[in-house]
N, C-alpha and C. Protein backbone atom coordinates (compact mmCIF):
# COMPACT_ATOMS: atom_id res chain seq x y z
N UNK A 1 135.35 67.68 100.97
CA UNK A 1 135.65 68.42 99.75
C UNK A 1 135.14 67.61 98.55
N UNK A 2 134.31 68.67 97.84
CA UNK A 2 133.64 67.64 96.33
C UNK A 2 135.04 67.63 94.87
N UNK A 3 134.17 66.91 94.19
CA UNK A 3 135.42 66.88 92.89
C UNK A 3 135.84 68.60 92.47
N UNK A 4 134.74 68.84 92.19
CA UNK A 4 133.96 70.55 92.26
C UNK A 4 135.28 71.41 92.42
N UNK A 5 135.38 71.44 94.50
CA UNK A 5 136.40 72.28 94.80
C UNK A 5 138.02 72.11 94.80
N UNK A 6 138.06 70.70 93.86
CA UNK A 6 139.51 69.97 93.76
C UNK A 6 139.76 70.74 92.29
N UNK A 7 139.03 71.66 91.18
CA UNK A 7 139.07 71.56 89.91
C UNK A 7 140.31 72.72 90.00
N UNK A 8 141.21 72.82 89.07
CA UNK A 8 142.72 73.76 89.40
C UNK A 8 142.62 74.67 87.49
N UNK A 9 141.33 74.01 86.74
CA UNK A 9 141.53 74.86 85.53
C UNK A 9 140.49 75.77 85.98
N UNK A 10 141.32 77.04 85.03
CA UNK A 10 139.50 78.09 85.42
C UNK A 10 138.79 78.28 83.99
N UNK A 11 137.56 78.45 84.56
CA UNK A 11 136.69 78.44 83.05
C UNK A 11 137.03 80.18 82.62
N UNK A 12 137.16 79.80 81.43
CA UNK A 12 137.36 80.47 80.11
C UNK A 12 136.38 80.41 79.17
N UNK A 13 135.95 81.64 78.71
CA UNK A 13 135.03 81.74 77.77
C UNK A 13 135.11 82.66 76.50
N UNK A 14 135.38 82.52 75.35
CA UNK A 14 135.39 83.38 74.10
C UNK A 14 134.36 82.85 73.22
N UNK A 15 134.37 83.92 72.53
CA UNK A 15 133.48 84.29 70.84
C UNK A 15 134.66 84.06 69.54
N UNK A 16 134.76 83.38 68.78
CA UNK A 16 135.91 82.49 68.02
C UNK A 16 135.67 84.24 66.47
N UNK A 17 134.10 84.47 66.47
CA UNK A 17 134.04 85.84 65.89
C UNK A 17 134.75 87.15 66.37
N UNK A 18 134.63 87.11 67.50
CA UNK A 18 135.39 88.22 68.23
C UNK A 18 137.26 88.34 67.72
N UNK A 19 137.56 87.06 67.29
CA UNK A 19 138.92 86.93 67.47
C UNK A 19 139.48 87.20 65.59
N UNK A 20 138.73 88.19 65.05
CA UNK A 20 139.29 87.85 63.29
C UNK A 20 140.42 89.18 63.19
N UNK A 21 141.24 89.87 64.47
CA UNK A 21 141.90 90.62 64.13
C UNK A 21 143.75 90.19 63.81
N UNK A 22 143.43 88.90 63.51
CA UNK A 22 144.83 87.95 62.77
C UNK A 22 144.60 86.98 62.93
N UNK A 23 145.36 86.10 61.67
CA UNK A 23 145.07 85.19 61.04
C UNK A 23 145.08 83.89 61.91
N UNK A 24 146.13 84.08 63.27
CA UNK A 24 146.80 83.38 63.75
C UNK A 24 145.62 83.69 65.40
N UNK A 25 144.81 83.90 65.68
CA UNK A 25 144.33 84.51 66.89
C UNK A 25 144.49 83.79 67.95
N UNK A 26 145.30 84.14 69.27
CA UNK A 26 145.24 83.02 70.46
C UNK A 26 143.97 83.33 70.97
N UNK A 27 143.68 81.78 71.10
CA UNK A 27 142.54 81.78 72.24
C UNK A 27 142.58 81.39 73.77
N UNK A 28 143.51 80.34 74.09
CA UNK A 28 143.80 80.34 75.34
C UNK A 28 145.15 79.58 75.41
N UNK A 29 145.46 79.83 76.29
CA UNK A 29 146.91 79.87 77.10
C UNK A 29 147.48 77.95 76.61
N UNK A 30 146.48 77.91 77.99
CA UNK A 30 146.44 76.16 77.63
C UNK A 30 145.34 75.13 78.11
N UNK A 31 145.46 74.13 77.27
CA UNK A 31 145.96 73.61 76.40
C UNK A 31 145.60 74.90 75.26
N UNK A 32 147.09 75.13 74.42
CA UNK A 32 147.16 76.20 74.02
C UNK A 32 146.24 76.06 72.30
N UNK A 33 145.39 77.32 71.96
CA UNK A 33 144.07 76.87 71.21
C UNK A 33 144.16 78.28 70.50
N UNK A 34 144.60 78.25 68.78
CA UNK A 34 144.35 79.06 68.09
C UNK A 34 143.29 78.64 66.93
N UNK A 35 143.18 80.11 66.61
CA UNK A 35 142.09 80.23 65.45
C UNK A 35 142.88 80.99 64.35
N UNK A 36 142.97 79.98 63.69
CA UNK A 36 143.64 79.97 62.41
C UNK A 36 142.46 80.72 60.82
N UNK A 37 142.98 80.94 60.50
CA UNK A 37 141.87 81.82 59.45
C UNK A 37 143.13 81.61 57.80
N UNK A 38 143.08 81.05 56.82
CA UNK A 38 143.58 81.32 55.37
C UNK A 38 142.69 81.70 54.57
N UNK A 39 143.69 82.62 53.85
CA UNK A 39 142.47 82.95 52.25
C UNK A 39 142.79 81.31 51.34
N UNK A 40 141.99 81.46 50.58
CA UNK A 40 142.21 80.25 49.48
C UNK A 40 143.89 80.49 48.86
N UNK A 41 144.26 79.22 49.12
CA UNK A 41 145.82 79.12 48.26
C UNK A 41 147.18 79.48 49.39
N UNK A 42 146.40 80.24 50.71
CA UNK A 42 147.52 80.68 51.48
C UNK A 42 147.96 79.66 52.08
N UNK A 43 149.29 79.54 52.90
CA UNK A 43 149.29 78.21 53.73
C UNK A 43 150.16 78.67 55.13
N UNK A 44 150.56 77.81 55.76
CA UNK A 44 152.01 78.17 56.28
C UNK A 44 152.97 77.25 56.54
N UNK A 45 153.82 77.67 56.31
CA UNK A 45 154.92 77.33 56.03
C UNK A 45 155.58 76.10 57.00
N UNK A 46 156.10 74.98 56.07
CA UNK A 46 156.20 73.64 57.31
C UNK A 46 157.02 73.97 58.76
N UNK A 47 156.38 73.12 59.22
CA UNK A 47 156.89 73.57 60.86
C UNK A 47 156.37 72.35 61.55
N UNK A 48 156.33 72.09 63.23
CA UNK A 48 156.80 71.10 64.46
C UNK A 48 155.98 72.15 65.60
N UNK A 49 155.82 71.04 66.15
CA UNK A 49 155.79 71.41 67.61
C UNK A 49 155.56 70.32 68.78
N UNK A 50 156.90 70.25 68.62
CA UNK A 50 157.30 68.72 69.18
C UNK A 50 156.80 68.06 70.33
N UNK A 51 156.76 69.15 71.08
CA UNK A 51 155.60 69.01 72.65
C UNK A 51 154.40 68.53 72.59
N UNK A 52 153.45 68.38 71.38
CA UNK A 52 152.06 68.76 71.72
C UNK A 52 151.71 67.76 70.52
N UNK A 53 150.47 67.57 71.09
CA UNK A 53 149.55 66.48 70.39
C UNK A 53 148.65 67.88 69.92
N UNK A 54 148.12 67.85 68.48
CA UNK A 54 147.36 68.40 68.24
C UNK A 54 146.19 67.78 67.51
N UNK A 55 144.86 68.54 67.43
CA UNK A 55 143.50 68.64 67.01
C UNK A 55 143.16 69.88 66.27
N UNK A 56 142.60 69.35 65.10
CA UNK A 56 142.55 70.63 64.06
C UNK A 56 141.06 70.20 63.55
N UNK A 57 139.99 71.24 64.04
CA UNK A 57 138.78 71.67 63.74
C UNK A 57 138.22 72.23 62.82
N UNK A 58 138.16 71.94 61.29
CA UNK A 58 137.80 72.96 60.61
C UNK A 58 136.71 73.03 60.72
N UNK A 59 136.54 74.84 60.83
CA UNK A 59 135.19 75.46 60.87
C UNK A 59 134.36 76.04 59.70
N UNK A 60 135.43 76.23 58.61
CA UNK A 60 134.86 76.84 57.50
C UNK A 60 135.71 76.17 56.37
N UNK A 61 135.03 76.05 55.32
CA UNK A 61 135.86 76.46 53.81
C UNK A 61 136.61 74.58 53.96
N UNK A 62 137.58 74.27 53.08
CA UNK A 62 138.41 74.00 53.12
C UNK A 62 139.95 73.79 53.15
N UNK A 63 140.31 72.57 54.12
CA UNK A 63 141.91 73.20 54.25
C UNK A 63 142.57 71.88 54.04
N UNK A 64 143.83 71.92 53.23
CA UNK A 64 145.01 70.85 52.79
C UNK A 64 145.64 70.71 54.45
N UNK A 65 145.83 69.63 54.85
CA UNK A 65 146.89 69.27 56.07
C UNK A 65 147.65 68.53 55.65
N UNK A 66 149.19 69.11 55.36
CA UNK A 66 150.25 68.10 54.99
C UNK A 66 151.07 67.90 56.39
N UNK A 67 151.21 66.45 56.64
CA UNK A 67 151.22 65.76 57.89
C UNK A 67 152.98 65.12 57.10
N UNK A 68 154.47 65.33 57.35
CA UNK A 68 155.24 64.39 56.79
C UNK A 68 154.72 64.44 55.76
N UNK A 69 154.79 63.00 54.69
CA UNK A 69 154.68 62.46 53.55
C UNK A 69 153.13 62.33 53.28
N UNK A 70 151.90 62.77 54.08
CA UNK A 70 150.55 62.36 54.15
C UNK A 70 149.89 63.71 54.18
N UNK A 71 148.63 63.71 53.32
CA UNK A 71 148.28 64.73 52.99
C UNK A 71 146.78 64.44 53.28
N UNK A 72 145.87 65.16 53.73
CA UNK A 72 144.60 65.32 54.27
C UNK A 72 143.80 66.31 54.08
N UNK A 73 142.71 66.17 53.35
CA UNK A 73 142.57 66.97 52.72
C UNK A 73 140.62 66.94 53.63
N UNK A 74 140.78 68.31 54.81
CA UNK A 74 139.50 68.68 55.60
C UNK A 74 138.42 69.25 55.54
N UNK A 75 136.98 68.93 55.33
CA UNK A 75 135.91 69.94 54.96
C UNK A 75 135.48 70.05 56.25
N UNK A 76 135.10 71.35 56.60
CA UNK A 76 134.22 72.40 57.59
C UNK A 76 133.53 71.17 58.06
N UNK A 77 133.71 70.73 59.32
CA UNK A 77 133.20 70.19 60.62
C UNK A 77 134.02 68.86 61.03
N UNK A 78 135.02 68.65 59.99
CA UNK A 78 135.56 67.50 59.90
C UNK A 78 137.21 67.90 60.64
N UNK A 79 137.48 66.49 61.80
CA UNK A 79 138.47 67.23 62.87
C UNK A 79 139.42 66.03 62.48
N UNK A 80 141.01 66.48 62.56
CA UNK A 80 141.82 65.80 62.81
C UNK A 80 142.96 65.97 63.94
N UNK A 81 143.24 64.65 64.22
CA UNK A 81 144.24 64.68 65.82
C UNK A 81 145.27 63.94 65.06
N UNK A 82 146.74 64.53 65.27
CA UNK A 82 147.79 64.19 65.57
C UNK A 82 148.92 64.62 65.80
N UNK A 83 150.29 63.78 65.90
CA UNK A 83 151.09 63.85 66.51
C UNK A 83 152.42 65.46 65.71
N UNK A 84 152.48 66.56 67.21
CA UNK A 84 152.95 67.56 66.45
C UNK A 84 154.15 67.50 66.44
N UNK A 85 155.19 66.35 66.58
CA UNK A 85 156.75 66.08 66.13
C UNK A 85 156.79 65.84 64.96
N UNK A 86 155.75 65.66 64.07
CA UNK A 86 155.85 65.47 62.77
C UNK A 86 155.75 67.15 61.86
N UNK A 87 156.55 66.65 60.74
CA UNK A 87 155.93 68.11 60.10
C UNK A 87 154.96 68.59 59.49
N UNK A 88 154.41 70.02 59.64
CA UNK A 88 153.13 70.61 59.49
C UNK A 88 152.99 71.70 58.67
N UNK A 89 152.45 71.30 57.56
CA UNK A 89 151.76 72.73 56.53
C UNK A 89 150.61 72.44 55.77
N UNK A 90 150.28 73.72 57.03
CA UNK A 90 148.26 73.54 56.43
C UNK A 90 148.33 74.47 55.08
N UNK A 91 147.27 74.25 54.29
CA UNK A 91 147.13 74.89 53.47
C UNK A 91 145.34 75.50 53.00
N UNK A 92 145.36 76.55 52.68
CA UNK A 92 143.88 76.50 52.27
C UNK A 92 143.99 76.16 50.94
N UNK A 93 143.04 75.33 50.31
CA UNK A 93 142.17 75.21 48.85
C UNK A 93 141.22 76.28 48.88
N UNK A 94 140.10 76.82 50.14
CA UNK A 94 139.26 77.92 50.07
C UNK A 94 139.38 77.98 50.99
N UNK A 95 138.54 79.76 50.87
CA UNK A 95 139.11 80.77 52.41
C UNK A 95 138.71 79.65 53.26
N UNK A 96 139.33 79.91 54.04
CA UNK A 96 139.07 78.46 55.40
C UNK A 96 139.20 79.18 57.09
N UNK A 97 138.92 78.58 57.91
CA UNK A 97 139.12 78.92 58.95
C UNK A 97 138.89 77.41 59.67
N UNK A 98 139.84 77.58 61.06
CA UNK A 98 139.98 75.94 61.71
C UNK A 98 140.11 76.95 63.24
N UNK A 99 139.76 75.85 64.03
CA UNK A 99 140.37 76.12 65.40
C UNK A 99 141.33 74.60 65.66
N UNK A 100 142.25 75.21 66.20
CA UNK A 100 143.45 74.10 66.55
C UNK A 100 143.75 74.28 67.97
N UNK A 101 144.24 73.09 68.97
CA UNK A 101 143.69 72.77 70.31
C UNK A 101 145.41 71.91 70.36
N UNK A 102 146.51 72.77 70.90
CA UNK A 102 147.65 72.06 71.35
C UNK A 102 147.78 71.60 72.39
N UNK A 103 147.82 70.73 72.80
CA UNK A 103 147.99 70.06 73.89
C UNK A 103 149.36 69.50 74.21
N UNK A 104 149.29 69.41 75.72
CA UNK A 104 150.92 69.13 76.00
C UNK A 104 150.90 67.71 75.68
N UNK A 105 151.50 67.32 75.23
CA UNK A 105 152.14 65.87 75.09
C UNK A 105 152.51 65.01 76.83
N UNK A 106 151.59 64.00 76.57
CA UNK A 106 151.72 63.37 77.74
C UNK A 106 152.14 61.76 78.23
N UNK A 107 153.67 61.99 77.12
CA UNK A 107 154.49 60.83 77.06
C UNK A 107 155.79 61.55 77.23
């Protein structure tokens, strides 16, 4: 038996365009991967997700990441990873769009 027929994820394939019918669009299950879309100025509202290490991709525009007390401020191609027990409110400065990549926490 090769590495090949040991593999237990199945390939998945989307169009990140296909997905602009909400703001919030799931893309896959897991490691769980949305496409986030704000107009300029929108945000959402602080929040956790205590399980999961996250990665935030912006794809377009710019977006505010308030991390806790730390604020990060992302231009279109520029990615940040961290820890989602902390609290989280993205914000757009301009229409923006990100893909974000939750992952289970593996501690």
């Amino acid at each position: 038996m090769t590495d090949i027929d040991q593999l237990t994820t199945r390939t998945e394939h989307r169009r990140l365009d296909d997905l602009v019918e909400t703001p919030h669009a799931h893309v896959f299950d897991e490691p769980r991967t949305v496409r986030l879309e704000l107009a300029a100025g929108e945000g959402v509202p602080s929040h956790r997700h205590p399980e999961r290490t996250i990665v935030c991709h912006v794809l377009e525009g710019t977006l505010e990441m308030r991390l806790g007390d730390e604020e990060y401020v992302l231009e279109a191609g520029e990615v940040l990873r961290f820890d989602g027990r902390q609290e989280i409110a993205p914000e757009a400065r301009t229409d923006a769009t990100a893909l974000l990549v939750l992952a289970p926490r593996d501690d």
